[in-house]
C-alpha atoms as a PDB file:
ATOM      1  CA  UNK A   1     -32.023  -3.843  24.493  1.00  0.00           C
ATOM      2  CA  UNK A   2     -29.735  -5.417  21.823  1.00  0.00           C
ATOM      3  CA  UNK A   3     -27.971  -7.768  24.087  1.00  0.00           C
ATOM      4  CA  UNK A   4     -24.204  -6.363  22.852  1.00  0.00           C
ATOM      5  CA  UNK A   5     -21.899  -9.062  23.169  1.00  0.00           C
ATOM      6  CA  UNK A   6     -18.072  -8.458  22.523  1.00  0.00           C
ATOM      7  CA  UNK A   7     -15.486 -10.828  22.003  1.00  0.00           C
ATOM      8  CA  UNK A   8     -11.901 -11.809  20.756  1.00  0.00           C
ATOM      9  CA  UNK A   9     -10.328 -10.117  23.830  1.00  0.00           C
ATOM     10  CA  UNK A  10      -6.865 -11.793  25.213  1.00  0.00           C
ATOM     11  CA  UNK A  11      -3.688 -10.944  26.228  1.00  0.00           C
ATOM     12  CA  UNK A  12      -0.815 -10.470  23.176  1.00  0.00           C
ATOM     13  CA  UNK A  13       3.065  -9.167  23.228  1.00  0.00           C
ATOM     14  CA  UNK A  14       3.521  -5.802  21.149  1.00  0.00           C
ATOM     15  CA  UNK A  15       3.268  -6.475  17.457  1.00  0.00           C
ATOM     16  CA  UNK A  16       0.310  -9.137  18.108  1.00  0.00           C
ATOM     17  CA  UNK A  17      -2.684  -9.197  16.263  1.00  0.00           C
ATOM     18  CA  UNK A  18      -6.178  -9.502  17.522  1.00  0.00           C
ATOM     19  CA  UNK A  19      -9.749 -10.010  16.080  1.00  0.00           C
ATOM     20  CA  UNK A  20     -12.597  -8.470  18.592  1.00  0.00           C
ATOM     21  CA  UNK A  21     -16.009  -9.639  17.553  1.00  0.00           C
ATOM     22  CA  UNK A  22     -19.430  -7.502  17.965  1.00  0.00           C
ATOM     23  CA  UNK A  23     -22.761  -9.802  18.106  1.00  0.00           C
ATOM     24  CA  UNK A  24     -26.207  -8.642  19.082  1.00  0.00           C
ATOM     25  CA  UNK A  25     -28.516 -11.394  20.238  1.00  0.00           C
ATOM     26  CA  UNK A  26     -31.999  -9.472  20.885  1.00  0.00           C
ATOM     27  CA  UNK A  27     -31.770  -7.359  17.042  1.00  0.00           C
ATOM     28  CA  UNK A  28     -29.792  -8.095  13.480  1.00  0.00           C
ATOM     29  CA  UNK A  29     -27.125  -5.476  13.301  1.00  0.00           C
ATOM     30  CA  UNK A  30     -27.256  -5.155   9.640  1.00  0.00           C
ATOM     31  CA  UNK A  31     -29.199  -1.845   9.721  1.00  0.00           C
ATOM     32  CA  UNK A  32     -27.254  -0.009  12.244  1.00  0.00           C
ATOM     33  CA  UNK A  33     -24.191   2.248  12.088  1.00  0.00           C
ATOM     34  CA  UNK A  34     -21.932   0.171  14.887  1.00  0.00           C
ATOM     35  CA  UNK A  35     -19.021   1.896  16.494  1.00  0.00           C
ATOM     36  CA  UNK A  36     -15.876   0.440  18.404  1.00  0.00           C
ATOM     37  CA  UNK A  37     -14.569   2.414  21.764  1.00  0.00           C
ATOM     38  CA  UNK A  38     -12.177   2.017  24.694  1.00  0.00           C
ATOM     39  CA  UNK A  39     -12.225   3.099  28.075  1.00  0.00           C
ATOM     40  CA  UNK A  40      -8.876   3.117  30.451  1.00  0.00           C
ATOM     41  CA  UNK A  41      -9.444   3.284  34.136  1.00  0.00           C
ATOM     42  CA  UNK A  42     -10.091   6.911  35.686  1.00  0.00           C
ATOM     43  CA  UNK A  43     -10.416   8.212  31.508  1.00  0.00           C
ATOM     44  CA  UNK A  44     -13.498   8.712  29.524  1.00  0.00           C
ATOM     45  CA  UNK A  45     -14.214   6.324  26.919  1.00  0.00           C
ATOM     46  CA  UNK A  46     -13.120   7.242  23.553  1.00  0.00           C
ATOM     47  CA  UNK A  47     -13.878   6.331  19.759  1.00  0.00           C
ATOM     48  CA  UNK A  48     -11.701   4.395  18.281  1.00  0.00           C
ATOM     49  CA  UNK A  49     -13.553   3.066  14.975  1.00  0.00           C
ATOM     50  CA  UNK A  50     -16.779   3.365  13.268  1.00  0.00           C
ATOM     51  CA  UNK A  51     -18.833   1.847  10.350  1.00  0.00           C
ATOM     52  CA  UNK A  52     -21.451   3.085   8.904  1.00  0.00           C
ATOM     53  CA  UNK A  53     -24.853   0.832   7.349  1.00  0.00           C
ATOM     54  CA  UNK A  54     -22.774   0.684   4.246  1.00  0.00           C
ATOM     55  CA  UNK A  55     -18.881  -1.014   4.498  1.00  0.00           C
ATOM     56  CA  UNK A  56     -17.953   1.875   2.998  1.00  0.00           C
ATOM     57  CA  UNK A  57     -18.152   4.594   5.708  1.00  0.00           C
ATOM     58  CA  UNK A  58     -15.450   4.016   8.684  1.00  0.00           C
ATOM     59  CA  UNK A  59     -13.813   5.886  10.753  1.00  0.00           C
ATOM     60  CA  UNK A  60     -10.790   5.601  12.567  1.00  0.00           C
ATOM     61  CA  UNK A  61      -8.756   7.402  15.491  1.00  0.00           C
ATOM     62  CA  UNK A  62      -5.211   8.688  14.581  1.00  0.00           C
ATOM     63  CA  UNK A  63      -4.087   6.931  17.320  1.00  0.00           C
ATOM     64  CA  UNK A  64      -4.821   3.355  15.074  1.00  0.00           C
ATOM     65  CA  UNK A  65      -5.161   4.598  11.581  1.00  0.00           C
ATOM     66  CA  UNK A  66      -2.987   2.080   9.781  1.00  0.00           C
ATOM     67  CA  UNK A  67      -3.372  -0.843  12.521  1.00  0.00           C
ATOM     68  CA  UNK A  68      -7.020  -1.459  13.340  1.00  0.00           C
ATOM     69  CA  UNK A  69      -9.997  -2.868  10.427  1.00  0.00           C
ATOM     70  CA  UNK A  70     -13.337  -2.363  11.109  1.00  0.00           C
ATOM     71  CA  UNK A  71     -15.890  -4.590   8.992  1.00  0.00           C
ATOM     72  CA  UNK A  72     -19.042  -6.168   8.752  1.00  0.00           C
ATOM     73  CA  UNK A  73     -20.655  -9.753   8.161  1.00  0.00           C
ATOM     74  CA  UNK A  74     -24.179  -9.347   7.654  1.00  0.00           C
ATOM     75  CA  UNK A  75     -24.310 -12.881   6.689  1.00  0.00           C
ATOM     76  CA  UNK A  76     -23.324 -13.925  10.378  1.00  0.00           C
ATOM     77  CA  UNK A  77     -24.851 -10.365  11.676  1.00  0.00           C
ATOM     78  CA  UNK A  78     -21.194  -9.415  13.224  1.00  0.00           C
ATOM     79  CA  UNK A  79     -18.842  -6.540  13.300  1.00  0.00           C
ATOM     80  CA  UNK A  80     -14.969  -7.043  13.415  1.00  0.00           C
ATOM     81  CA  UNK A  81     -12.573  -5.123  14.772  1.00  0.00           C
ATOM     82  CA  UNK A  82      -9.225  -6.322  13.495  1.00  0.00           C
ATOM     83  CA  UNK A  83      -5.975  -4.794  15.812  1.00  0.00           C
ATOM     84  CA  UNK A  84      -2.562  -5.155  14.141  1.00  0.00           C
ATOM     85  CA  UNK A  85       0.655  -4.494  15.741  1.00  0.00           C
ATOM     86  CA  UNK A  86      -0.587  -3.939  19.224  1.00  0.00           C
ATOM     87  CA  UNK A  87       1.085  -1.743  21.734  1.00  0.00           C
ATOM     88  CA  UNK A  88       0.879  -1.366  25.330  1.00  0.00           C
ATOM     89  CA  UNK A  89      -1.107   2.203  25.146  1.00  0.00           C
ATOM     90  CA  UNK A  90      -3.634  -0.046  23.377  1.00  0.00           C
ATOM     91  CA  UNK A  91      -4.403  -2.255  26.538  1.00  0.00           C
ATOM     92  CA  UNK A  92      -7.452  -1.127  27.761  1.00  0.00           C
ATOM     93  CA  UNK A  93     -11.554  -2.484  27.839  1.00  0.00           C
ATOM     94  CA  UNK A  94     -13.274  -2.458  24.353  1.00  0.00           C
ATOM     95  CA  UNK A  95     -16.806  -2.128  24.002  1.00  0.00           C
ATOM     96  CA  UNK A  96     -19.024  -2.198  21.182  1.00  0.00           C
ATOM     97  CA  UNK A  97     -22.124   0.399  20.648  1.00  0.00           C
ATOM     98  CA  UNK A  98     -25.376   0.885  18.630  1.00  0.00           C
ATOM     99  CA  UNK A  99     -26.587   3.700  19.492  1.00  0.00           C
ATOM    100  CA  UNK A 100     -27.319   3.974  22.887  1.00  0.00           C
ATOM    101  CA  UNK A 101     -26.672   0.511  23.771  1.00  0.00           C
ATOM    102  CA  UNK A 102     -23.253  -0.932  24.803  1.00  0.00           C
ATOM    103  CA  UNK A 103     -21.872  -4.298  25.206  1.00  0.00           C
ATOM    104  CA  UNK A 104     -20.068  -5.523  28.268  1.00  0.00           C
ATOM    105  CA  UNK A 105     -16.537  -4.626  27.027  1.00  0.00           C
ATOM    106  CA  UNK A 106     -13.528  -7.321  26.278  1.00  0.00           C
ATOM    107  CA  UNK A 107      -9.920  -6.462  27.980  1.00  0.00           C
ATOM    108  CA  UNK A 108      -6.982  -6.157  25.016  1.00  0.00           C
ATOM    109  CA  UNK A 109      -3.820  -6.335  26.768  1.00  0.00           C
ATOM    110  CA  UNK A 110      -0.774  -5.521  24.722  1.00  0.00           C
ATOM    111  CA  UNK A 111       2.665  -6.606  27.289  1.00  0.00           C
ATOM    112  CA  UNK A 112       5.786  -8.060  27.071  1.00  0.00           C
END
C-alpha cells in the first residue's frame, strides 16, 4: 500500500480554477509514473492525465488538453493536477493512481 491521498477538491463556478494534490504517505512517489482519473456515477473511470518518472512525459485527454497541468514536486514528493476553466462535464470524483493503487478520490464540482 502507498496510502494515496488526494486533495484540492471544492466546489467552483465555470471558468474556476483548481489545484488537486497527489501525496503518498507509506512510499516517495518520485520513482513512479503517477496518473490522474475520474469516475462519474454509473460510468467507468477514465484517464484524464498522466506523467511519466521524468516531467517530461504527460499525457492528457482531449476532453482537457489546453485546461488541465499535470506536474511533479519531488522535493515535497507530490503530483499536481492544475484544472483551468472548469465546466460542469468536469464535476465528477478524481482519484490519483500508481500503479495498482488508488487514492480515495476528491469531488470537483464545476456549477453556477
Amino acid at each position: 500500500q502507498l496510502g494515496l491521498v488526494e486533495s484540492g477538491g471544492g466546489l467552483v463556478q465555470p471558468g474556476g480554477s483548481l489545484r488537486l494534490s497527489c501525496t503518498a504517505s507509506a512510499s516517495s512517489l518520485e520513482n513512479y509514473p503517477i496518473g490522474w482519473f475520474r469516475q462519474a456515477p454509473g460510468k467507468e473511470r477514465e484517464a484524464v492525465s498522466c506523467i511519466g518518472v521524468s516531467d517530461s512525459t504527460t499525457y492528457y485527454a482531449d476532453s482537457v488538453k489546453g485546461r488541465f497541468t499535470i506536474s511533479r514536486d519531488n522535493a515535497t514528493d507530490t503530483v499536481y493536477l492544475q484544472m483551468n476553466n472548469l465546466k460542469p462535464e468536469d464535476t465528477v470524483v478524481y482519484y490519483c493512481n500508481v500503479q495498482q493503487y488508488w487514492g480515495q478520490g476528491t469531488q470537483v464540482t464545476a456549477v453556477q
